[in-house]
Protein backbone atom coordinates (compact mmCIF):
# COMPACT_ATOMS: atom_id res chain seq x y z
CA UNK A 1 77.48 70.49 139.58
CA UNK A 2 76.27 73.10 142.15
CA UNK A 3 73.20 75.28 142.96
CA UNK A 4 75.12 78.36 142.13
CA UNK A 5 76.28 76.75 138.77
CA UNK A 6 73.03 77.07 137.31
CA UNK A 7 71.38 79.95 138.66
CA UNK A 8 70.22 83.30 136.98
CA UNK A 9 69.89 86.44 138.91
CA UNK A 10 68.26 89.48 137.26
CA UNK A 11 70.54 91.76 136.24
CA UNK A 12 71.14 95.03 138.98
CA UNK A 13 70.37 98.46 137.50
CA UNK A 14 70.06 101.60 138.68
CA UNK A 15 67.86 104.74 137.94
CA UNK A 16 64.70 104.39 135.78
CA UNK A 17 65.74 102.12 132.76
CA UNK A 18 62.75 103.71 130.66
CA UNK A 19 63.28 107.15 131.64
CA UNK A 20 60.76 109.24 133.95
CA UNK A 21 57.04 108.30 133.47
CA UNK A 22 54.42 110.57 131.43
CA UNK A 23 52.15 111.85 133.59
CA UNK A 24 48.08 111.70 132.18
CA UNK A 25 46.34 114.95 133.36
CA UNK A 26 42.53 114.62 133.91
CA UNK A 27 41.37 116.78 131.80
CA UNK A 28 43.95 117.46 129.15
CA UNK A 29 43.54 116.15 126.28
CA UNK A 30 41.20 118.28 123.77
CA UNK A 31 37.19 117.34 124.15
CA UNK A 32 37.90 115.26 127.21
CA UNK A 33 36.30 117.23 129.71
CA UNK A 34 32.61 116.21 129.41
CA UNK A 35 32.60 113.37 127.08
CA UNK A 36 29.94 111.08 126.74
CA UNK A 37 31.29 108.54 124.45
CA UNK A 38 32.54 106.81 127.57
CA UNK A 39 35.52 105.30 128.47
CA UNK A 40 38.68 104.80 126.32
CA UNK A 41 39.93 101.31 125.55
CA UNK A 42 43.07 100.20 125.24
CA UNK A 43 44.42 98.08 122.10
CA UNK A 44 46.06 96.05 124.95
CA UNK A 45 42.52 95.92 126.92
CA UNK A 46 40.93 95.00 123.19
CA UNK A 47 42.91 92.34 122.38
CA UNK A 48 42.51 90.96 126.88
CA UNK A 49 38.70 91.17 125.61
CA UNK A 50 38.93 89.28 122.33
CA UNK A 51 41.31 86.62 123.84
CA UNK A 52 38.78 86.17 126.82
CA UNK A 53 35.84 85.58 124.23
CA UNK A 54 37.85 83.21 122.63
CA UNK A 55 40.40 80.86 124.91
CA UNK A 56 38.26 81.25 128.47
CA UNK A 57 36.27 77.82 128.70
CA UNK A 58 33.78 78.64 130.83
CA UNK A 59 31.70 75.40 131.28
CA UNK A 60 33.96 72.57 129.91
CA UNK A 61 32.21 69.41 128.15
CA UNK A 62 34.75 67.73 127.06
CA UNK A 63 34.22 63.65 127.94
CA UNK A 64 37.02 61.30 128.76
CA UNK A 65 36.53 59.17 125.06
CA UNK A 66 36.85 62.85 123.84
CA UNK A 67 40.37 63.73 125.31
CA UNK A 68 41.57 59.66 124.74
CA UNK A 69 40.69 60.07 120.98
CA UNK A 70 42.45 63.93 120.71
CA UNK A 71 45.43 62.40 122.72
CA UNK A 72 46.44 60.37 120.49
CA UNK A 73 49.93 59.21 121.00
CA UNK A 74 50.48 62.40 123.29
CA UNK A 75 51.76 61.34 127.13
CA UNK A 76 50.89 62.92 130.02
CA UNK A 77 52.16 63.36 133.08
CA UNK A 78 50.36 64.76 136.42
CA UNK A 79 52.56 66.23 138.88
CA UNK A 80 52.46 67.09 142.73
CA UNK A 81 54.54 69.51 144.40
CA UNK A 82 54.10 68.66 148.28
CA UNK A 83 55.42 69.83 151.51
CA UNK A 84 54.13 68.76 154.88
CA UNK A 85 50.86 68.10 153.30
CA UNK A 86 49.94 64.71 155.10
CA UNK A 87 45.86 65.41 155.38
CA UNK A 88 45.65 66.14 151.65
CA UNK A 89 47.76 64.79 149.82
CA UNK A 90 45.89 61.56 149.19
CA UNK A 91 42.97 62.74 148.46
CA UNK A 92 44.26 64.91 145.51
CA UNK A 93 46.29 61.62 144.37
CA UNK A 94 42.91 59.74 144.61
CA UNK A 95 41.39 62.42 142.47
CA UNK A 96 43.73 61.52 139.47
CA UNK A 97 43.62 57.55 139.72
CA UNK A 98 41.11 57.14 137.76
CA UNK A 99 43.17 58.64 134.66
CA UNK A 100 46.16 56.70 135.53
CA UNK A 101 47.02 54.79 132.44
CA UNK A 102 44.30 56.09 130.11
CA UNK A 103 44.21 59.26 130.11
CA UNK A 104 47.38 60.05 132.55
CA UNK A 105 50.40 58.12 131.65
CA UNK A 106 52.92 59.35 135.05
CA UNK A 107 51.30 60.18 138.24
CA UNK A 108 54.65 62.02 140.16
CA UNK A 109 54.53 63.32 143.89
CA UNK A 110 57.84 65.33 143.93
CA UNK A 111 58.33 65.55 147.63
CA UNK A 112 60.28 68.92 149.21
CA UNK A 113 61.48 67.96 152.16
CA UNK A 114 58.40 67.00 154.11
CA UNK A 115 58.88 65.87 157.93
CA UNK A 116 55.21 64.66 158.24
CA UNK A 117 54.01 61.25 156.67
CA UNK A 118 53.07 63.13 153.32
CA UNK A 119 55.54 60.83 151.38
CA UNK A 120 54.11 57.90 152.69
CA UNK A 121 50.65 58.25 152.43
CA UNK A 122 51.15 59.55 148.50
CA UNK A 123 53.19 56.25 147.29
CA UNK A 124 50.20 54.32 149.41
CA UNK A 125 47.35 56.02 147.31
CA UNK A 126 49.09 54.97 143.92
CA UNK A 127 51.67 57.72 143.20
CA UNK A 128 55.06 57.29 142.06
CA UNK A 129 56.84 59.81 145.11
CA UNK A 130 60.10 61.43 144.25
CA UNK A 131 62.38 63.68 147.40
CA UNK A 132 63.43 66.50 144.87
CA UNK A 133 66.82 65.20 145.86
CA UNK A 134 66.29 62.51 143.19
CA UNK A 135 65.83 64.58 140.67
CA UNK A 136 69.32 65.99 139.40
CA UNK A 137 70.52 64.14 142.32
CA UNK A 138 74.22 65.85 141.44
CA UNK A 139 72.48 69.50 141.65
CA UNK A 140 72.09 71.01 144.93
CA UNK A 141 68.49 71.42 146.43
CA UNK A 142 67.10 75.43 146.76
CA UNK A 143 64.52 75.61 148.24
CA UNK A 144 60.70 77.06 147.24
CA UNK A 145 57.87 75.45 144.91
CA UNK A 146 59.40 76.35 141.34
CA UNK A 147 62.15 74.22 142.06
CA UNK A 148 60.44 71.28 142.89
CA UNK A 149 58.39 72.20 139.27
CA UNK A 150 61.81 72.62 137.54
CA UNK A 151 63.09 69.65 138.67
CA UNK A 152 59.77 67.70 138.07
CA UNK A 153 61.02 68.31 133.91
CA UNK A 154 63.75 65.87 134.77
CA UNK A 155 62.04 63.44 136.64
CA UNK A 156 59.10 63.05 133.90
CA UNK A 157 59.39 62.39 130.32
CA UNK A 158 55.60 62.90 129.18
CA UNK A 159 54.58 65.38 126.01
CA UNK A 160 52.45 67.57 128.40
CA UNK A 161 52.62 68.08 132.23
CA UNK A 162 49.57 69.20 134.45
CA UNK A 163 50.57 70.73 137.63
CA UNK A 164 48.08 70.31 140.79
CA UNK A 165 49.14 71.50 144.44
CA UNK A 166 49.22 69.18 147.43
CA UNK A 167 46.70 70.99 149.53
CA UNK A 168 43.77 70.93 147.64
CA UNK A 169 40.87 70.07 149.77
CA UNK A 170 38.51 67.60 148.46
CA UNK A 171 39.69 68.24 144.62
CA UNK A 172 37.00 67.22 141.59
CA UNK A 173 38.15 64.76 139.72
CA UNK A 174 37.21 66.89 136.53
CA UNK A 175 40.36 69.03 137.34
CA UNK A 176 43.01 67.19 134.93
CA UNK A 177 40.32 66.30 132.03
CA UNK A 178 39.46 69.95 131.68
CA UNK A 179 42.70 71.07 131.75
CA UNK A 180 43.84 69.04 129.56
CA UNK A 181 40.90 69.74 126.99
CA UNK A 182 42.79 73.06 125.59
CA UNK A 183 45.92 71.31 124.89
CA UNK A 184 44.39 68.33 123.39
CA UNK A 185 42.02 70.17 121.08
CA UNK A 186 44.36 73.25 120.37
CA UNK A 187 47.68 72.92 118.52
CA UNK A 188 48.99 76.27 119.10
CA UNK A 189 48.02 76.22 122.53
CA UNK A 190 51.09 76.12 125.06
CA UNK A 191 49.52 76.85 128.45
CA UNK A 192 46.68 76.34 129.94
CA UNK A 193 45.45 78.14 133.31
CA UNK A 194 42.67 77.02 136.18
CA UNK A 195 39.94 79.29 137.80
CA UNK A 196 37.63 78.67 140.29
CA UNK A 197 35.58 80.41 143.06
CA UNK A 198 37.72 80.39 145.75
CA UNK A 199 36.23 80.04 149.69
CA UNK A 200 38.64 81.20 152.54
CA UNK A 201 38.99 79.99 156.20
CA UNK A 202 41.44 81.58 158.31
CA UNK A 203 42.73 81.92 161.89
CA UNK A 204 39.36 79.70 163.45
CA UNK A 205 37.06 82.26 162.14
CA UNK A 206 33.62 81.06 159.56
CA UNK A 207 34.24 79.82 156.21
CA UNK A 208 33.30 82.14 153.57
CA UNK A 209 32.50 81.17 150.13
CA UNK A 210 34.39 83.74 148.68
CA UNK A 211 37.27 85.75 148.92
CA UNK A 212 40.47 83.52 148.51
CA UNK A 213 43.08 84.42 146.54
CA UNK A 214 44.18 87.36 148.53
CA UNK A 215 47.57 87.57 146.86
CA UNK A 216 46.00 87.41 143.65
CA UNK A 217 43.29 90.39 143.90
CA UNK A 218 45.30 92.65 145.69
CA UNK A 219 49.09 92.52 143.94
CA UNK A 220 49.17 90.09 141.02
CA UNK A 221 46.02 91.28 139.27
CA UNK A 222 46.38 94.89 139.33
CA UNK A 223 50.09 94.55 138.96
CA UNK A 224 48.94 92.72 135.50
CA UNK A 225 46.64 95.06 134.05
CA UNK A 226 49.30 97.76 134.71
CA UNK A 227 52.68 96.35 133.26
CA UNK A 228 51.04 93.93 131.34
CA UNK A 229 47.38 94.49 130.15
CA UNK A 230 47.04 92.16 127.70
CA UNK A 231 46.91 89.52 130.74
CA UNK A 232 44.21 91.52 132.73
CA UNK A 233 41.48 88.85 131.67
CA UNK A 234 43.70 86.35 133.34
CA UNK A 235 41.42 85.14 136.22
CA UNK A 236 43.94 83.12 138.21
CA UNK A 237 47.29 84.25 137.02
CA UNK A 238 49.14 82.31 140.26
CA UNK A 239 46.83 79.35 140.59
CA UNK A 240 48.78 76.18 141.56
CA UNK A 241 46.76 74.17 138.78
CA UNK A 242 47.49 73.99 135.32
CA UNK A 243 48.75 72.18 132.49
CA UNK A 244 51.38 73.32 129.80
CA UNK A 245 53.54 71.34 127.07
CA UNK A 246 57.01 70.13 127.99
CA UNK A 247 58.55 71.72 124.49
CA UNK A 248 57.56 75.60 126.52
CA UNK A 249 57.89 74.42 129.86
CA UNK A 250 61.81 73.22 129.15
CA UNK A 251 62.70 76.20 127.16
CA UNK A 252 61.27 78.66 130.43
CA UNK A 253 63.60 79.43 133.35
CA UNK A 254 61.71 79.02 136.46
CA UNK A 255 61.48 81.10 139.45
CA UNK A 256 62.91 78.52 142.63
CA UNK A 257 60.09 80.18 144.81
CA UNK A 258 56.65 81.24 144.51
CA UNK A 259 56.91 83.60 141.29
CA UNK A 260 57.12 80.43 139.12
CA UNK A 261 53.49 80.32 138.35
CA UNK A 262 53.10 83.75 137.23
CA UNK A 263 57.13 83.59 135.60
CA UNK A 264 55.53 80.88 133.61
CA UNK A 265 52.33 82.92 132.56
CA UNK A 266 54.59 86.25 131.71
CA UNK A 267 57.28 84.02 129.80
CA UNK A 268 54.69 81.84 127.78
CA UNK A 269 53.08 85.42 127.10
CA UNK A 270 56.40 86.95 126.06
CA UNK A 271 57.21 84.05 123.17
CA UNK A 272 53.54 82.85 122.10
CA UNK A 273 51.37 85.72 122.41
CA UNK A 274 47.91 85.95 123.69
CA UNK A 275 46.90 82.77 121.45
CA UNK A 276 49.56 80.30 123.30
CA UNK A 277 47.41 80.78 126.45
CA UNK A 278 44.08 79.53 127.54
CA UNK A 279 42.32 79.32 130.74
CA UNK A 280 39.31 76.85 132.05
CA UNK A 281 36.79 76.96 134.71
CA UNK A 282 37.44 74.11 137.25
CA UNK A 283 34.43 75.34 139.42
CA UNK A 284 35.88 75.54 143.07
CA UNK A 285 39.10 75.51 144.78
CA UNK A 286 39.07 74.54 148.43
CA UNK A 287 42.85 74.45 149.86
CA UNK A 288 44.83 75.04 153.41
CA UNK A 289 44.76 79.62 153.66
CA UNK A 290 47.77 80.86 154.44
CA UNK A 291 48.36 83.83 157.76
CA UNK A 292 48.92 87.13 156.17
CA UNK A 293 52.42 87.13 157.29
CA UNK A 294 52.63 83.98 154.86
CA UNK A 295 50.97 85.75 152.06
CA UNK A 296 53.06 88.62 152.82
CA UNK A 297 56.39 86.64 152.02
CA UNK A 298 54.77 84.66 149.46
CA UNK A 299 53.72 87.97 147.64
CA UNK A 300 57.63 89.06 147.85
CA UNK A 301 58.79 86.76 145.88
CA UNK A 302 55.92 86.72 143.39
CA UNK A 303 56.33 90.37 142.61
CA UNK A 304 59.93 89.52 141.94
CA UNK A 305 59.70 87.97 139.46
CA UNK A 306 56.93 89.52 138.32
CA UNK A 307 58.90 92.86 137.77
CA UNK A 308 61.81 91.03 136.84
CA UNK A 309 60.22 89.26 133.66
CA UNK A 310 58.77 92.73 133.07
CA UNK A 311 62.52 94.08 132.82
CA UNK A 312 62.40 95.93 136.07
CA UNK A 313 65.66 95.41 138.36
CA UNK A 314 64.88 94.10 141.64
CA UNK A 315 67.31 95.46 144.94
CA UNK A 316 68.91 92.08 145.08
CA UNK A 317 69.89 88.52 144.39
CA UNK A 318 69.40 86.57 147.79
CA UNK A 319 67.33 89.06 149.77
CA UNK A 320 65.40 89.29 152.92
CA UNK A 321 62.24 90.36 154.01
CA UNK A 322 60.74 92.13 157.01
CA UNK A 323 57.54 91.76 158.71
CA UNK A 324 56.49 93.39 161.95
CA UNK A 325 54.71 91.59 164.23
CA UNK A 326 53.27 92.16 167.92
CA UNK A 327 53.10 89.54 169.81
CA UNK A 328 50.83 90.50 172.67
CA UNK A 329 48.33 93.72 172.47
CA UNK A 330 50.40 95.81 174.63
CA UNK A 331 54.16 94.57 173.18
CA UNK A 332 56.16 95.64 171.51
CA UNK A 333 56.46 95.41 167.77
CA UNK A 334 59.35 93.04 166.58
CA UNK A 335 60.96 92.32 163.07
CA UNK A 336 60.49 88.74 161.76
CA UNK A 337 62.91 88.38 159.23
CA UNK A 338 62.12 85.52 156.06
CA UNK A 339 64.59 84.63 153.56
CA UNK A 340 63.34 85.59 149.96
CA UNK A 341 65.50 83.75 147.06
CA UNK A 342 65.03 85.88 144.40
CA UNK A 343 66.88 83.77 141.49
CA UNK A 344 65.70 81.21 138.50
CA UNK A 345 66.64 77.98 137.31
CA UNK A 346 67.62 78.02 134.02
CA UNK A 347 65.86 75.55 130.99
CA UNK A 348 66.08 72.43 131.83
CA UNK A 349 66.57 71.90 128.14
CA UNK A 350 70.10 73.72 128.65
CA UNK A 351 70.54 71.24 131.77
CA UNK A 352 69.95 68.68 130.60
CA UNK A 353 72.07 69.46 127.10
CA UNK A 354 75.07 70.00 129.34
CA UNK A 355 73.98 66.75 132.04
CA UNK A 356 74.65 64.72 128.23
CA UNK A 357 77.65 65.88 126.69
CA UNK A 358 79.40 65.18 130.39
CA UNK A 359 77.50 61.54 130.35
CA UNK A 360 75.65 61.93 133.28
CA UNK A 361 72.02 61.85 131.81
């Protein structure tokens, strides 16, 4: 079986597939000049404020004993998508140990082709390490975070997964007890989101202790409350942790590249409505920033697939994207050119349907 077997591109269209947009005059509408019964709200905007009230833990209390006797005979598996993350990679395994056959029943470092030691020093600080390779081993490797996600599906078996990236800085060890609270405690609960206060250190210059998240503020946010208000109370729609049940998470495609956290959010959205998502406050998020020209590519492929799970065409299937750069004040200004793949993984539940009736799974 081949990459190109099981990949989905969005479908090409062209024109406006909704016809031209209605324009909103200032002013128009009768009795809106001058009105002091302030601003008008949404149903969409409602319904963001109601579901805020009522799925946004804000100061979590759940104890261990707590989740243990709500778990039940539900399993649980904690997963790590790393690349080249040698100097943290431990100490975000270390944060989960102390779950590790209570509370966590698979501890999974799902390695994408690291050249540092990050392999290594995961399997020493108790994880199980996987090279995505070994997962599908007959499937050929894309590359980008949401396939090393999608192929985590096959290389776990547990009820509920909880996702936490590789280059979280000094990580809290209440991370995967709070997420997990809104699964445990609430059936119809599918997905569960982190926020945090996010500090930022970049190119040498002062920490700040606010003001991460660039990506987030500046595209996916506002790109939310416009195609998709009813998510504007999201506070982290593209943060790396958080926990969802395998039944959702093998019935989603996923986006092989950055767009599979917020293709996750928009697709758990699109079947289960607001009351299939939560989101808890895991206090602070310290982690490796990113250059702009990173974020720049990184925010390519996010609004990809945002658009695309919003049923807007993108220009293409495999794509490219252009920066310009100057490499010295008084240069010239240069292309750099990044590869963008723009295409999903489909369920694994459909993979791994077909991987049985051929007998290879």
């Amino acid at each position: 079986m081949d990459d190109k077997s099981i990949l989905r591109f969005p479908p090409r269209r062209d024109g406006h597939s909704t016809g031209a947009p209605r324009r909103r005059h200032a002013g128009a509408s009768s009795g809106s000049h001058g009105s002091s019964s302030g601003p008008h709200i949404s149903r969409q905007a409602r319904a963001a404020a109601t579901w805020f009230a009522d799925r946004t833990w804000q100061s979590p209390q759940w104890t261990v004993p707590d989740l243990l006797r709500a778990k039940e005979n539900t399993t649980v598996a904690v997963v790590l998508p790393a690349l080249n993350e040698e100097s943290t990679v431990a100490g975000v395994v270390h944060s989960v140990l102390p779950y590790l056959g209570t509370l966590v029943d698979e501890l999974v470092v799902l390695d994408s082709g690291s050249t540092d030691r990050t392999a290594e020093l995961a399997r020493a600080a108790g994880a199980r390490v996987l090279a995505r390779e070994e997962a599908l081993p007959d499937v050929d490797v894309l590359p980008g975070k949401g396939e090393v996600l999608w192929r985590s599906l096959a290389a776990t078996t547990s009820d509920v997964l909880v996702f936490l990236d590789a280059d979280l800085i000094e990580p809290a060890s209440s991370y995967v007890p709070a997420l997990l609270g809104p699964l445990l405690s609430v059936p119809d609960i599918r997905l569960v989101k982190g926020f945090y206060r996010r500090p930022i250190r970049v190119d040498g210059q002062p920490a700040a202790e606010s003001g991460g998240g660039r990506v987030t503020e500046l595209l996916v946010r506002p790109l939310l409350d416009t195609l998709r208000p009813e998510l504007s109370a999201v506070i982290q729609p593209i943060g790396g942790e958080y926990a969802a049940r395998r039944e959702f998470l093998e019935s989603a495609p996923f986006a092989v590249s950055y767009g599979v956290d917020v293709g996750l959010l928009l697709d758990a959205h699109a079947e289960y409505g607001l009351a299939g998502l939560a989101q808890v406050n895991l206090g602070v998020r310290r982690h490796r920033n990113r250059s702009l020209l990173e974020l720049g590519v990184m925010a390519r492929q996010v609004l990809a697939t945002a658009l695309d799970r919003c049923g807007i065409a993108d220009a293409g299937e495999f794509a490219s994207y252009a920066q310009f750069v100057q490499h010295t004040d008084d240069g010239d200004w240069l292309p750099a050119i990044s590869d963008v793949v723009l295409a999903d993984r489909p369920p694994m539940r459909e993979v791994l349907r077909e991987r049985r009736l051929a007998g290879n799974g």
